[in-house]
Protein backbone atom coordinates (compact mmCIF):
# COMPACT_ATOMS: atom_id res chain seq x y z
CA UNK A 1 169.73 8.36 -221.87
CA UNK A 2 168.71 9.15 -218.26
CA UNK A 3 170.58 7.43 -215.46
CA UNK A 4 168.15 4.61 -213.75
CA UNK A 5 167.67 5.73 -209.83
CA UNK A 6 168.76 2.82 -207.58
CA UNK A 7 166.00 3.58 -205.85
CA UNK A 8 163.88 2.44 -208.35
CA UNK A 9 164.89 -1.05 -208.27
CA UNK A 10 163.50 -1.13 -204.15
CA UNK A 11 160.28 -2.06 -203.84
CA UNK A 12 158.10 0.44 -202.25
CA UNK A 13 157.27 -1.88 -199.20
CA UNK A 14 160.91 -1.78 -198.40
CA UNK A 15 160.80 2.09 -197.22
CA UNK A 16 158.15 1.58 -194.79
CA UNK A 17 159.65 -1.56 -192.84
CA UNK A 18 160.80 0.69 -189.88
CA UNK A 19 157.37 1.24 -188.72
CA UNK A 20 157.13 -2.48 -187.74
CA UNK A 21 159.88 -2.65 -185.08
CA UNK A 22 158.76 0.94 -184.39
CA UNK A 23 154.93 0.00 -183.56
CA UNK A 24 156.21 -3.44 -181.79
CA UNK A 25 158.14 -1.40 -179.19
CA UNK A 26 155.44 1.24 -178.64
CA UNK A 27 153.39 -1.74 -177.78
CA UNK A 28 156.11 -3.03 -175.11
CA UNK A 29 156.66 0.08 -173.65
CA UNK A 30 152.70 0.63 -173.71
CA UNK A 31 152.33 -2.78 -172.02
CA UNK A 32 155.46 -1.91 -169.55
CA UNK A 33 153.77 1.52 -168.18
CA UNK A 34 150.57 -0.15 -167.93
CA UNK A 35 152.33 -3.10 -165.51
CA UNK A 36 153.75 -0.40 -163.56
CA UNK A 37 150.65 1.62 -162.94
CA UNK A 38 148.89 -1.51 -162.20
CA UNK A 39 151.66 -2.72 -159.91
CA UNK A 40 151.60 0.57 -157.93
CA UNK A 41 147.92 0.71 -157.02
CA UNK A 42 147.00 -3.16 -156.58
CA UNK A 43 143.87 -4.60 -156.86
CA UNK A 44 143.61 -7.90 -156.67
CA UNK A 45 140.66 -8.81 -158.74
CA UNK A 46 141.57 -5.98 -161.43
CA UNK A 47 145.72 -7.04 -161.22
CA UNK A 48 144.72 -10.57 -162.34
CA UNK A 49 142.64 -9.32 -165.21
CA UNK A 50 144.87 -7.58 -166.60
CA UNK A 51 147.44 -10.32 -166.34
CA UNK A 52 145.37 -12.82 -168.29
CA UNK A 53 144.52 -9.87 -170.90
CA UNK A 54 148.32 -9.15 -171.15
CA UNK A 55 148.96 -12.80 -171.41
CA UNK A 56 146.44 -13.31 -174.34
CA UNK A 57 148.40 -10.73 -175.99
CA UNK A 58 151.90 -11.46 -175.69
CA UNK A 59 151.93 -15.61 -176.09
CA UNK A 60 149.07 -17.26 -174.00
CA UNK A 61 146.85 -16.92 -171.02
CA UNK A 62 148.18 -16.74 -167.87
CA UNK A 63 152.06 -15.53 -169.33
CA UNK A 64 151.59 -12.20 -167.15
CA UNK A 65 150.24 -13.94 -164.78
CA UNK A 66 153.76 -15.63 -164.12
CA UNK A 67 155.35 -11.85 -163.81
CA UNK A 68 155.45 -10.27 -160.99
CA UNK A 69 154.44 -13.62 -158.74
CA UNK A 70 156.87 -12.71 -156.16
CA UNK A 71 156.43 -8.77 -156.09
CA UNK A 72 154.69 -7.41 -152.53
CA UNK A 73 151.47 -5.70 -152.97
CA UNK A 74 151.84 -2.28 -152.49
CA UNK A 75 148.95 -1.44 -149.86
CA UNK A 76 147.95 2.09 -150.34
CA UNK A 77 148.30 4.73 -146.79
CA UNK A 78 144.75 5.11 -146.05
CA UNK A 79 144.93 1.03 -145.43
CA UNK A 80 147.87 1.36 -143.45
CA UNK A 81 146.15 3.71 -141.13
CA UNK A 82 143.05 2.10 -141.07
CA UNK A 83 144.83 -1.48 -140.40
CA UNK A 84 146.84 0.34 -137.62
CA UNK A 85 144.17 2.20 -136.22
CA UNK A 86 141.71 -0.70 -135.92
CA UNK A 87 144.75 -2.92 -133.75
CA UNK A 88 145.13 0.24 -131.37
CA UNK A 89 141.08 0.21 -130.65
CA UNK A 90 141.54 -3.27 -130.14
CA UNK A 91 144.14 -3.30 -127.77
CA UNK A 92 142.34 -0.36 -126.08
CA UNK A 93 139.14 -2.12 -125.93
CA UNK A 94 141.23 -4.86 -123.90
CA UNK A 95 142.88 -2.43 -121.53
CA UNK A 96 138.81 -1.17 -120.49
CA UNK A 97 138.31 -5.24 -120.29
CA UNK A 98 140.36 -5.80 -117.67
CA UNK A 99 139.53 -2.34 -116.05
CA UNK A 100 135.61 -3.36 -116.17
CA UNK A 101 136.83 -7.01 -114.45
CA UNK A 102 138.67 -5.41 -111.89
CA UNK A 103 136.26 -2.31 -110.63
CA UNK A 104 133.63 -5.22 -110.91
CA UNK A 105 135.69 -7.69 -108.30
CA UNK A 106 136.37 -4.20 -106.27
CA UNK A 107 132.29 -3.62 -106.01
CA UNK A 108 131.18 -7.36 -106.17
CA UNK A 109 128.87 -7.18 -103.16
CA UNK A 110 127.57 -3.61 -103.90
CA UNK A 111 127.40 -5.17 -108.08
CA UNK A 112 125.43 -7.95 -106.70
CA UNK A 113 122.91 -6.28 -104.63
CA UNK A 114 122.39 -4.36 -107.50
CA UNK A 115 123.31 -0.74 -106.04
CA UNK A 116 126.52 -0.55 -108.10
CA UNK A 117 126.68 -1.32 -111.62
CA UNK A 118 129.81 -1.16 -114.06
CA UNK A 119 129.35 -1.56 -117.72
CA UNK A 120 131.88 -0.93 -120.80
CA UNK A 121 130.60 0.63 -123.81
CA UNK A 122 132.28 2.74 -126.81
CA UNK A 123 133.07 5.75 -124.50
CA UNK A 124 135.30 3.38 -121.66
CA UNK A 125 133.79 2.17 -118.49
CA UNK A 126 131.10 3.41 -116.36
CA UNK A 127 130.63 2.77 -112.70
CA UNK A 128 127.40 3.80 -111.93
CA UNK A 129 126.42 4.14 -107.93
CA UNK A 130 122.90 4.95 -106.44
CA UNK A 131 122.96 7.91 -104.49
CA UNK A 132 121.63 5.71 -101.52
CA UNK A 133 125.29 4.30 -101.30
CA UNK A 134 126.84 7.82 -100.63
CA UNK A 135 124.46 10.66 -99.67
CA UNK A 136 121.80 11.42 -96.87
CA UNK A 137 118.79 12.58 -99.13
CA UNK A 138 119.24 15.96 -100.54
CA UNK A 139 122.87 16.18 -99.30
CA UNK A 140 125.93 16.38 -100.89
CA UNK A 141 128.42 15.56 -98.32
CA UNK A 142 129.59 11.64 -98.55
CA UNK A 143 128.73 9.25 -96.03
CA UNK A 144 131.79 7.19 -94.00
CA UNK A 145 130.87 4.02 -96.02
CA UNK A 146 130.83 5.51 -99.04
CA UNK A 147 134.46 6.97 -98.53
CA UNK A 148 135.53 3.41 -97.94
CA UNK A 149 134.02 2.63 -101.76
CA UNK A 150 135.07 5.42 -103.42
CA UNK A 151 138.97 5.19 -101.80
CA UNK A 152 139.03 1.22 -103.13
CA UNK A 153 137.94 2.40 -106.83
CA UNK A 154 140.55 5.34 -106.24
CA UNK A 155 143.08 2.95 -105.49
CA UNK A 156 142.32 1.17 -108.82
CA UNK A 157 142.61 4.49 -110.75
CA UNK A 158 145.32 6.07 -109.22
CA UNK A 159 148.10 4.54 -111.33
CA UNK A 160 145.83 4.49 -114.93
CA UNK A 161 146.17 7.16 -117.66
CA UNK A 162 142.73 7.64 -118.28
CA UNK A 163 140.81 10.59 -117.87
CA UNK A 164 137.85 10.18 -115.60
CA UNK A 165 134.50 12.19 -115.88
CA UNK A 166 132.43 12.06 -112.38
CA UNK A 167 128.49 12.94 -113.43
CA UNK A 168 125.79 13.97 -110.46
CA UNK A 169 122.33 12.91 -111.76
CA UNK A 170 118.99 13.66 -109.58
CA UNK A 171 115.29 12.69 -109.96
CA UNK A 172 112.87 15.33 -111.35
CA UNK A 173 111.18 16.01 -107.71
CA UNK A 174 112.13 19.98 -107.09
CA UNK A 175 114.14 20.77 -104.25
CA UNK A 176 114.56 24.02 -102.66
CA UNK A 177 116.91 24.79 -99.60
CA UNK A 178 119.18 27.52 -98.71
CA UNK A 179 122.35 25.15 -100.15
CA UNK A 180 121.25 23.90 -103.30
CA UNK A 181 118.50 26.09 -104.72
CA UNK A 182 117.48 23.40 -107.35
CA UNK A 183 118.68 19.84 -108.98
CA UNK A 184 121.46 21.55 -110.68
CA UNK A 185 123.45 22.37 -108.18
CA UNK A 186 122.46 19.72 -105.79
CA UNK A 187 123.90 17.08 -108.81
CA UNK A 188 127.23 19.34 -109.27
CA UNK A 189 127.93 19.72 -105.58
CA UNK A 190 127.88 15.31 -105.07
CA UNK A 191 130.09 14.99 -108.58
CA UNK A 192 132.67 17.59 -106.61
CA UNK A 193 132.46 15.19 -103.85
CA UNK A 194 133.07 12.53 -105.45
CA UNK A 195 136.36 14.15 -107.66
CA UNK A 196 137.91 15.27 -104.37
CA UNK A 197 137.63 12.01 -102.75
CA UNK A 198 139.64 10.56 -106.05
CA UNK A 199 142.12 13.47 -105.33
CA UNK A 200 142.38 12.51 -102.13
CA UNK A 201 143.27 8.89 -103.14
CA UNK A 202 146.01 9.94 -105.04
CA UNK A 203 144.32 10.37 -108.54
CA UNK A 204 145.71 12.94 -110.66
CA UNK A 205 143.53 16.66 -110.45
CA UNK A 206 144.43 16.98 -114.27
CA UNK A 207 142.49 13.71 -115.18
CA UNK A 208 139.18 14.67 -113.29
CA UNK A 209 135.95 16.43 -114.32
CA UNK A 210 132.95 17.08 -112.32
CA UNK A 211 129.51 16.99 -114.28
CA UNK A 212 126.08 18.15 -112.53
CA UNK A 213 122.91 17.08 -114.82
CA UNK A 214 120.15 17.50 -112.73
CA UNK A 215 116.98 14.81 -113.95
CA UNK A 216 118.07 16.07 -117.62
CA UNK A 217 119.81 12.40 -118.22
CA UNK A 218 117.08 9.76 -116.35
CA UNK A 219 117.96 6.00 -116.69
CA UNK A 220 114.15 4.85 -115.56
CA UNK A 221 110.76 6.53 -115.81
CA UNK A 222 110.50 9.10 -113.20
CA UNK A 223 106.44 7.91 -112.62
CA UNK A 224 107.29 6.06 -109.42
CA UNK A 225 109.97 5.82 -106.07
CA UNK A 226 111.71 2.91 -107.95
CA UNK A 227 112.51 4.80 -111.15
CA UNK A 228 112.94 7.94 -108.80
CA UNK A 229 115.50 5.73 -107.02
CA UNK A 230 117.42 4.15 -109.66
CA UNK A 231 117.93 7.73 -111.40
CA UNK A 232 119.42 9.57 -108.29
CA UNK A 233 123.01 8.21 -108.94
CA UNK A 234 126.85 9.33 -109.78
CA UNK A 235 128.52 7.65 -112.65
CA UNK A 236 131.83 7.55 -112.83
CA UNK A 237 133.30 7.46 -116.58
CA UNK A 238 136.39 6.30 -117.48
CA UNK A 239 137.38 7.36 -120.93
CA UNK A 240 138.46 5.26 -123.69
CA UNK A 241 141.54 6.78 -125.18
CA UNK A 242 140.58 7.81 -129.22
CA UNK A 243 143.19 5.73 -131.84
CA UNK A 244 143.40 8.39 -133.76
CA UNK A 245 144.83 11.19 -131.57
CA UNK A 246 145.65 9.16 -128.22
CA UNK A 247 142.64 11.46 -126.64
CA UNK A 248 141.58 10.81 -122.66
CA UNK A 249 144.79 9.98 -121.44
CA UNK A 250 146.60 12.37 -119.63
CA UNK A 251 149.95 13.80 -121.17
């Protein structure tokens, strides 16, 4: 008579009851990765659907909600930067403020009989002279008034990091003398004069540029004297340092 197997008295279900504690802690340690990824790259509308999903699943709405409630968000770099980046153009922006106030106060009566205008824009502040102020016609050598200008915006500039471009800009009437053969270098020769009156004032060498354009960059039509006028002019640029690399300001 053959022995009975005591594993025939077990019923067959029996053998296969390790796969339930086995699937129920794949599914924790499923849910647990999952919590961790989702942690490390927040999103706040896609962090709180997957909480209620996880909290239908494991005993209610809202349970995974109640995880986590007091963990920081993990802001990714690229925000960091960007958030950083955006404060130091802000605080730059400020810094050009105040510049633009002061020049402006400087130049008040010259701003208000509309010979000197200063405007800020993306690129810093411009101070933008008519060529009346400083030069005979068709010269570039600066007139004793206009030293007295220039030396008072010097003054202001002297002590600020800023790099400084000094543009020469002419009307498109032709000129032709045994100086300046054309526009070009007419434009070139009153930026120089301009950059070594700063230098002269105590600004920096390094920080200055000297532009000559010519009529290629007009403000006004060139049709009549007025908008022949307003387009004979120097600008004077101040540069806006970039947030990214800390650009226009002298090392």
């Amino acid at each position: 008579m053959a022995r009975k197997r005591y594993d025939d008295d077990v019923p067959s279900e029996h053998h296969e009851r390790w796969l339930i504690s086995y699937a129920d802690f794949i599914t924790l340690l499923f849910a647990f990765f999952v919590v961790m990824y989702a942690i490390s790259i927040v999103n706040e509308g896609k962090y709180q659907q997957l909480s209620e999903a996880l909290g239908d699943a494991f005993g209610g709405r809202g349970a995974a909600t109640q995880v986590n409630t007091n963990v920081e968000p993990v802001l990714p770099l690229s925000h960091i930067v960007n958030r950083k980046r955006n404060e130091a153009a802000r605080r730059e922006h400020e810094r050009m403020g105040v510049l633009a106030r002061d020049l402006t106060a400087t130049l008040l009566p010259l701003v208000k009989s509309g010979q000197v205008r200063v405007t800020q824009n993306a690129r810093g502040v411009s101070v933008e002279i008519n060529a009346s102020v400083l030069f005979d016609q068709g010269q570039a050598l600066l007139q004793p008034e206009a030293s007295e200008i220039l030396q008072a915006v010097g003054g202001l500039l002297r002590n600020d990091p800023h790099r400084i471009e000094v543009e020469g800009h002419t009307d498109d009437v032709p000129i032709a003398s045994t100086v300046y053969p054309s526009n070009w270098e007419l434009s070139a020769a009153r930026a120089s004069s301009v950059v070594r009156l700063f230098i002269d004032s105590g600004v920096a060498p390094a920080r200055l540029s000297a532009l000559g354009f010519a009529a290629t960059r007009p403000v006004a039509a060139n049709t009549d004297p007025v908008g022949q006028a307003r387009n004979r002019r120097v600008a004077v640029m101040i540069l806006a340092a970039l947030p990214e690399t800390g650009g226009n300001i002298l090392p």
